[in-house]
PDB file of N, CA and C in Angstrom:
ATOM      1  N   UNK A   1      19.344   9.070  14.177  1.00  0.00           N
ATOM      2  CA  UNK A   1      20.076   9.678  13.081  1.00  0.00           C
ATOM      3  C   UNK A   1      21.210   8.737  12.679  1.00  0.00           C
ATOM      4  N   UNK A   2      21.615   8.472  11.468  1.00  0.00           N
ATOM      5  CA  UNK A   2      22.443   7.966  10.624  1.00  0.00           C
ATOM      6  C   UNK A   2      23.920   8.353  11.111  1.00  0.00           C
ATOM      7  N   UNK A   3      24.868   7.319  11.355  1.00  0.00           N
ATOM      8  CA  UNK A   3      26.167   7.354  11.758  1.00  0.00           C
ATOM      9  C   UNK A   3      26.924   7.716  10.371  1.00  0.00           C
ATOM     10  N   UNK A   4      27.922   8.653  10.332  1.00  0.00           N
ATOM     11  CA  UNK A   4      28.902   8.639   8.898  1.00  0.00           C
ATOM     12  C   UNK A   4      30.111   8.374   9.190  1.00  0.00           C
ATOM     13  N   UNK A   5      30.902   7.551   8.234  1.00  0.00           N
ATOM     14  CA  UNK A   5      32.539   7.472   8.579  1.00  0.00           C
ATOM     15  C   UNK A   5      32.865   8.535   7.592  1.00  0.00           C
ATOM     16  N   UNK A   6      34.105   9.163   7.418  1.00  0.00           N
ATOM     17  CA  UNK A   6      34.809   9.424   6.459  1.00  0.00           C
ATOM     18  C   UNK A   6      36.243   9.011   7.202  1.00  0.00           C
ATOM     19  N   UNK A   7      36.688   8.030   5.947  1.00  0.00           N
ATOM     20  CA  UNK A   7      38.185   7.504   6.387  1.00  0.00           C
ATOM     21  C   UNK A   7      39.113   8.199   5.417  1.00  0.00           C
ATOM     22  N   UNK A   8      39.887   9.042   5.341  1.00  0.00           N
ATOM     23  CA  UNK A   8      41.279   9.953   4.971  1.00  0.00           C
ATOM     24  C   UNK A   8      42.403   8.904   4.982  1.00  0.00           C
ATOM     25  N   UNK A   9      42.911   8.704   4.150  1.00  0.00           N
ATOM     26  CA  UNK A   9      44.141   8.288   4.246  1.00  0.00           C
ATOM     27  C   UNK A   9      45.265   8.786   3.519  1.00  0.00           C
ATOM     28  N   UNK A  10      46.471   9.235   4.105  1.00  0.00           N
ATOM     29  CA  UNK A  10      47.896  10.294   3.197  1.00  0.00           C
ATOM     30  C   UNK A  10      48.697   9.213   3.090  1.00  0.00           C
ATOM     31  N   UNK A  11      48.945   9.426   1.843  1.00  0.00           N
ATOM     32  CA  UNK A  11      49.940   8.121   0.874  1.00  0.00           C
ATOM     33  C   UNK A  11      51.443   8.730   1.998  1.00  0.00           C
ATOM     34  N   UNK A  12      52.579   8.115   1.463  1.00  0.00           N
ATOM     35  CA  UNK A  12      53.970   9.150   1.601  1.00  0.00           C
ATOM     36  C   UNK A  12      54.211   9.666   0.589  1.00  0.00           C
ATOM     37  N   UNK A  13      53.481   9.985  -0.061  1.00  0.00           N
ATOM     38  CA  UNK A  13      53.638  10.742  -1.553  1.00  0.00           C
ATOM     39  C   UNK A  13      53.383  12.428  -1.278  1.00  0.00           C
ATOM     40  N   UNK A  14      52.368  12.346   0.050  1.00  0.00           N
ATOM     41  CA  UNK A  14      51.102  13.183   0.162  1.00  0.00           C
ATOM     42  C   UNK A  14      49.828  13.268  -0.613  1.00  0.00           C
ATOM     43  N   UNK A  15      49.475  12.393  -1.532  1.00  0.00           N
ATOM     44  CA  UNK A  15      48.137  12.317  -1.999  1.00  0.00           C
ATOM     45  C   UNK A  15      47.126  11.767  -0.611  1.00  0.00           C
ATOM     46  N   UNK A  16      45.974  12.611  -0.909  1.00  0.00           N
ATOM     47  CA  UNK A  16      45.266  12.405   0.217  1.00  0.00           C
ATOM     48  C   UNK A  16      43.943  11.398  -0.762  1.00  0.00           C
ATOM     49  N   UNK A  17      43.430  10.324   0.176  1.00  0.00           N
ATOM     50  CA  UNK A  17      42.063   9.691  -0.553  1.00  0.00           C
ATOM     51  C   UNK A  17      41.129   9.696   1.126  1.00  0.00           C
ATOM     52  N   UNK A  18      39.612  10.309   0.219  1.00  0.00           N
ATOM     53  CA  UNK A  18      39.116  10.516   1.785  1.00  0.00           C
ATOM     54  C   UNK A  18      38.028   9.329   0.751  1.00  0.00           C
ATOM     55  N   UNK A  19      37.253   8.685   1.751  1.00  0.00           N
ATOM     56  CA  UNK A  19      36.098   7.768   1.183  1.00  0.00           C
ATOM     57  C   UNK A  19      35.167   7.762   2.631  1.00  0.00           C
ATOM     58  N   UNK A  20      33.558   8.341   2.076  1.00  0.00           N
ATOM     59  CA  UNK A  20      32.714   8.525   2.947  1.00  0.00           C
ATOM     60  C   UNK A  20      31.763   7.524   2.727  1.00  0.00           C
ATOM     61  N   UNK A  21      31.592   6.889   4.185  1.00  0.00           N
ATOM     62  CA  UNK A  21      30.656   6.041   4.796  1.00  0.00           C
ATOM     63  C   UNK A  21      29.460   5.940   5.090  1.00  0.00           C
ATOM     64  N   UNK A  22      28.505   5.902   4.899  1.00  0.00           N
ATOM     65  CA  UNK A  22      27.054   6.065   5.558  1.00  0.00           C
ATOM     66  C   UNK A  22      26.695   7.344   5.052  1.00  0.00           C
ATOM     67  N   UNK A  23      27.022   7.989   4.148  1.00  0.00           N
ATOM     68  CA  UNK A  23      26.198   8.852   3.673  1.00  0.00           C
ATOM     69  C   UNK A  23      24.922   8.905   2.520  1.00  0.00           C
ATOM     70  N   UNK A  24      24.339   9.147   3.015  1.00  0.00           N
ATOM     71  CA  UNK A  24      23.294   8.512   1.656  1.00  0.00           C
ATOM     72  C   UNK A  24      22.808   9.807   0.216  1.00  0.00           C
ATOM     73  N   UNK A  25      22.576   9.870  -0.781  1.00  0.00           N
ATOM     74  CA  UNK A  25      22.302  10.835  -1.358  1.00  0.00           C
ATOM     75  C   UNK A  25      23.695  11.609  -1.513  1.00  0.00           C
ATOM     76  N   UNK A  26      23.310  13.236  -1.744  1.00  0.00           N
ATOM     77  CA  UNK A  26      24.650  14.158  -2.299  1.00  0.00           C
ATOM     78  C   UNK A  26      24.846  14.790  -0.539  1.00  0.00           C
ATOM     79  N   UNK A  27      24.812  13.775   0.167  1.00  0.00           N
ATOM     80  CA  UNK A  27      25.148  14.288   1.922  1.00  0.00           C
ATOM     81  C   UNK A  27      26.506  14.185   1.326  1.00  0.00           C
ATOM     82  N   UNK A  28      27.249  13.140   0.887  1.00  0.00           N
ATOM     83  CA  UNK A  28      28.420  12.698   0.879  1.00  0.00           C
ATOM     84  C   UNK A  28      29.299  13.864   0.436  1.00  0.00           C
ATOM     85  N   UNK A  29      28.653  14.461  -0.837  1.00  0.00           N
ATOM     86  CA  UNK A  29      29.296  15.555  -1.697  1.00  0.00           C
ATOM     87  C   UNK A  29      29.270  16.837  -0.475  1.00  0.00           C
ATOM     88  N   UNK A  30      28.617  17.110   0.480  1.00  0.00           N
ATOM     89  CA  UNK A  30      28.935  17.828   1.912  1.00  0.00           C
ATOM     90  C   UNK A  30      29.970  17.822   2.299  1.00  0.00           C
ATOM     91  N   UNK A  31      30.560  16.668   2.466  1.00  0.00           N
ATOM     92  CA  UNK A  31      31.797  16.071   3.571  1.00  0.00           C
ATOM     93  C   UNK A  31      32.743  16.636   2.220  1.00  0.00           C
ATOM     94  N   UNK A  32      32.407  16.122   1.387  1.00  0.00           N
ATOM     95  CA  UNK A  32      33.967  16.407   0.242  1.00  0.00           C
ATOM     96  C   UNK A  32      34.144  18.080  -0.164  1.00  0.00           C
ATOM     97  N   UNK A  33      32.753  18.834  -0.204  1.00  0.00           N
ATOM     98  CA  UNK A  33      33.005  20.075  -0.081  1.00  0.00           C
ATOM     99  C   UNK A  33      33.914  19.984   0.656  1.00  0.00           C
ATOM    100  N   UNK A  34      33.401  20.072   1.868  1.00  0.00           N
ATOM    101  CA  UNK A  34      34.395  20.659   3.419  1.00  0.00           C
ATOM    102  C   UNK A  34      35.488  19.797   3.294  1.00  0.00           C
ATOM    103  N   UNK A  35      36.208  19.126   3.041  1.00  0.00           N
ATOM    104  CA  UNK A  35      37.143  18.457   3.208  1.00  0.00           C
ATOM    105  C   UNK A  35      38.214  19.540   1.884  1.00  0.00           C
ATOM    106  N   UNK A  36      37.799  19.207   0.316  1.00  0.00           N
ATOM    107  CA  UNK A  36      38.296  20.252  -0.455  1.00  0.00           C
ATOM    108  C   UNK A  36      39.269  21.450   0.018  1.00  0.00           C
ATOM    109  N   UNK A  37      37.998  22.341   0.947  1.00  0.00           N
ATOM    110  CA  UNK A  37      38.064  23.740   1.331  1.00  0.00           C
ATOM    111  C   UNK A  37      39.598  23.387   2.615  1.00  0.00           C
ATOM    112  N   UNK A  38      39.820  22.116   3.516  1.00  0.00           N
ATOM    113  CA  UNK A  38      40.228  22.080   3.845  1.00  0.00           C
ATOM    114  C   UNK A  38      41.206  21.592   3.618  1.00  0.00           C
ATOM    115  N   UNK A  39      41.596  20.902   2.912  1.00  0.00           N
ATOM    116  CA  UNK A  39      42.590  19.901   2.084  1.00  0.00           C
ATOM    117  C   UNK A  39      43.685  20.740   0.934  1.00  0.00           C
ATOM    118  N   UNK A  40      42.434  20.868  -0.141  1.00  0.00           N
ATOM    119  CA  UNK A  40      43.227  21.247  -1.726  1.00  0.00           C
ATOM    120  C   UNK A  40      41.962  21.243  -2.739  1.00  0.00           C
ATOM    121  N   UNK A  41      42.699  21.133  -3.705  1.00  0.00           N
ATOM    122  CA  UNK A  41      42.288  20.528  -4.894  1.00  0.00           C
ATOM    123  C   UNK A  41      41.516  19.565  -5.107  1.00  0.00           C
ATOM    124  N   UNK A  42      40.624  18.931  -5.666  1.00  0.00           N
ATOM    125  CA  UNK A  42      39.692  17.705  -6.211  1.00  0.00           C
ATOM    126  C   UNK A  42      40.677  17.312  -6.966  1.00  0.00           C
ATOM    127  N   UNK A  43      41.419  15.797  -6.933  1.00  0.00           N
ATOM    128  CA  UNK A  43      42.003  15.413  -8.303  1.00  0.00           C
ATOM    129  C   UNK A  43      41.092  14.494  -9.135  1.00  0.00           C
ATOM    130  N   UNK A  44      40.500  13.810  -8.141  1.00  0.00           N
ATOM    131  CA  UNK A  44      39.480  12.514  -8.853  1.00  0.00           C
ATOM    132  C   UNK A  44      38.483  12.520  -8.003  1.00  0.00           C
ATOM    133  N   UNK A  45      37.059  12.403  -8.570  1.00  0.00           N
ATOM    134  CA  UNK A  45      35.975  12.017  -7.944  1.00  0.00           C
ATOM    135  C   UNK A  45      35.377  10.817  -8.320  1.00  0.00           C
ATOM    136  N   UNK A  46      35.109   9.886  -7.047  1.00  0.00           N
ATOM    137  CA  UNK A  46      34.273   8.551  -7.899  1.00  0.00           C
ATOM    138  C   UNK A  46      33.069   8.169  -6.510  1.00  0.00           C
ATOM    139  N   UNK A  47      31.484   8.964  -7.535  1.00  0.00           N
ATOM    140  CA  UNK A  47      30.916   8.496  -6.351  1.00  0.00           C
ATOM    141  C   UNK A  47      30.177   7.084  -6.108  1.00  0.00           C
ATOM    142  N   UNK A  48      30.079   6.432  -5.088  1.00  0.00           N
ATOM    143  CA  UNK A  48      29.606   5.137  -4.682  1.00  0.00           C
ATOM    144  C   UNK A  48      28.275   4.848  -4.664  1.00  0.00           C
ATOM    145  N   UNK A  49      27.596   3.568  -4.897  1.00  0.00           N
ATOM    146  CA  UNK A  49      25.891   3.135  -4.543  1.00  0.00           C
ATOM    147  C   UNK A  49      24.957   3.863  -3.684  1.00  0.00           C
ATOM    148  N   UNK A  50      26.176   4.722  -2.985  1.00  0.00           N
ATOM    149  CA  UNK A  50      25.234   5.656  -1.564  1.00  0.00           C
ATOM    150  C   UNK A  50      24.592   6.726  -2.289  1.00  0.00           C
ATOM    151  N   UNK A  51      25.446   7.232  -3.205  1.00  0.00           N
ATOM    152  CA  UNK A  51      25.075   8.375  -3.464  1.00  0.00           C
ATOM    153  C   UNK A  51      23.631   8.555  -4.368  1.00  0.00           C
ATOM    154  N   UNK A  52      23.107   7.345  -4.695  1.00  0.00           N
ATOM    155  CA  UNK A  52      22.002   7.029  -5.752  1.00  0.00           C
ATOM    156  C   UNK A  52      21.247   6.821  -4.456  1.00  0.00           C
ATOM    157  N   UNK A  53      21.572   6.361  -3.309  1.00  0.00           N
ATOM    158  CA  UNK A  53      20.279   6.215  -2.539  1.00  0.00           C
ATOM    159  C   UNK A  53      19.580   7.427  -1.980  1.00  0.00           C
ATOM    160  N   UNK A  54      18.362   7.468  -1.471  1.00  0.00           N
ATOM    161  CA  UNK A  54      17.918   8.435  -1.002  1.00  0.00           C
ATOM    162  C   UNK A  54      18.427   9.097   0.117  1.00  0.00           C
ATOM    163  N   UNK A  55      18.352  10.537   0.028  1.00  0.00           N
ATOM    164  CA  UNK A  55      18.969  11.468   1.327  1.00  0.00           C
ATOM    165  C   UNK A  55      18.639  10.697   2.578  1.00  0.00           C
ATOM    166  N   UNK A  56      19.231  11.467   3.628  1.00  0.00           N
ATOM    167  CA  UNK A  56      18.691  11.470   4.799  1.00  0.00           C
ATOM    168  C   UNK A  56      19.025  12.860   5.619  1.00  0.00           C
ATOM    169  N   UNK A  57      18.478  13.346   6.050  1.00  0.00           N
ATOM    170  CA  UNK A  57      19.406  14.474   7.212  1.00  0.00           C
ATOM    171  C   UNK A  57      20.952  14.159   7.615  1.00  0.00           C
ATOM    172  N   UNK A  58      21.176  15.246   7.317  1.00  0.00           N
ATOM    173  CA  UNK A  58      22.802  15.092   7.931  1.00  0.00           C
ATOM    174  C   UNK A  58      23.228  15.929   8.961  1.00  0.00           C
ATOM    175  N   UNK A  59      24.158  15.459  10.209  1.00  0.00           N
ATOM    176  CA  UNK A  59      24.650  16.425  10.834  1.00  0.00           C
ATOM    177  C   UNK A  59      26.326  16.101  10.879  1.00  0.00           C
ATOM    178  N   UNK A  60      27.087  17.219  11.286  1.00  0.00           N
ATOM    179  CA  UNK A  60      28.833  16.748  11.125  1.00  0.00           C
ATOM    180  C   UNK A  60      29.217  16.792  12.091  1.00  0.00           C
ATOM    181  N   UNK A  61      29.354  15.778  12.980  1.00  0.00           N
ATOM    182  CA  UNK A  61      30.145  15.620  14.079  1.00  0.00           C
ATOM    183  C   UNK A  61      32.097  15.122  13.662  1.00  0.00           C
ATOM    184  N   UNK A  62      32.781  16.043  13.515  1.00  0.00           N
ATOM    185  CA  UNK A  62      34.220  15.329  13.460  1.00  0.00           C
ATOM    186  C   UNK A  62      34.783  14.764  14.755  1.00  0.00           C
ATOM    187  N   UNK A  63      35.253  14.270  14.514  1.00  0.00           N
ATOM    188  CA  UNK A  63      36.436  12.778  15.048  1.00  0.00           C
ATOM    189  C   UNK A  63      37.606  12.436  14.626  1.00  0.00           C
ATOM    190  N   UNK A  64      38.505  12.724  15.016  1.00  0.00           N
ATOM    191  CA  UNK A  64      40.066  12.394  14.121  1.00  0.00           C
ATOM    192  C   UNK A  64      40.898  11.336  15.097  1.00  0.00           C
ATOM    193  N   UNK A  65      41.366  10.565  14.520  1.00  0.00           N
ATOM    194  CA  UNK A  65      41.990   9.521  14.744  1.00  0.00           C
ATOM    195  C   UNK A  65      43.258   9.577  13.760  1.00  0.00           C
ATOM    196  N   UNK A  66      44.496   9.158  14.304  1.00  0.00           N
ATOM    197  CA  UNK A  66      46.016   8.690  13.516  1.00  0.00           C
ATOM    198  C   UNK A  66      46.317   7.954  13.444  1.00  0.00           C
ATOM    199  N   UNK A  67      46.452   7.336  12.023  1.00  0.00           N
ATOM    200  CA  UNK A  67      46.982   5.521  12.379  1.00  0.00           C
ATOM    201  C   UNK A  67      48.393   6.135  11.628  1.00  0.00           C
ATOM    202  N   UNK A  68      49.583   5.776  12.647  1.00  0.00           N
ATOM    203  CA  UNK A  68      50.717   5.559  11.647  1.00  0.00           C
ATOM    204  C   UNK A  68      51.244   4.378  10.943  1.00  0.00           C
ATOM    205  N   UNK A  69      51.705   3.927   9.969  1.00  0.00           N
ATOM    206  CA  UNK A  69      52.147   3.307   9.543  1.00  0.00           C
ATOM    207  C   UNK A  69      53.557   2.318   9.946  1.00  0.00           C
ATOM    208  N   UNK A  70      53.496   1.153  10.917  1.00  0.00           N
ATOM    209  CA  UNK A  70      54.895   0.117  10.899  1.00  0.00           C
ATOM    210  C   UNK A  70      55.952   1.365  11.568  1.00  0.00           C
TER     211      UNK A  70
END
């Protein structure tokens, strides 16, 4: 099965930009549902070359990691 990143990153503004990895097909639009529901609002959507490729099965394993900033 297919590995996915989704990398989140919060400005100091608080704008959040999430950008998903290895998803192929509208899997990606999955992760951004759930992220939405968990987050906010949609302000901008821009989807990537993945999303034209063909599906694959998806499953959601989360993983959270903190990078702070300096």
């Amino acid at each position: 099965m297919a590995q996915h990143e989704v990398e989140i990153v919060i400005s100091k503004t608080g704008e959040v930009k999430v950008h998903v990895k290895g998803a192929k097909g509208k899997a990606c639009l999955e992760y951004a549902q759930w992220l939405a529901e968990a987050i906010g609002t949609v302000k901008d959507q821009k989807l990537t070359s993945e999303y034209y490729e063909p599906e694959q099965k998806t499953r959601i394993d989360l993983k959270q990691e903190l990078k702070l900033d300096g």
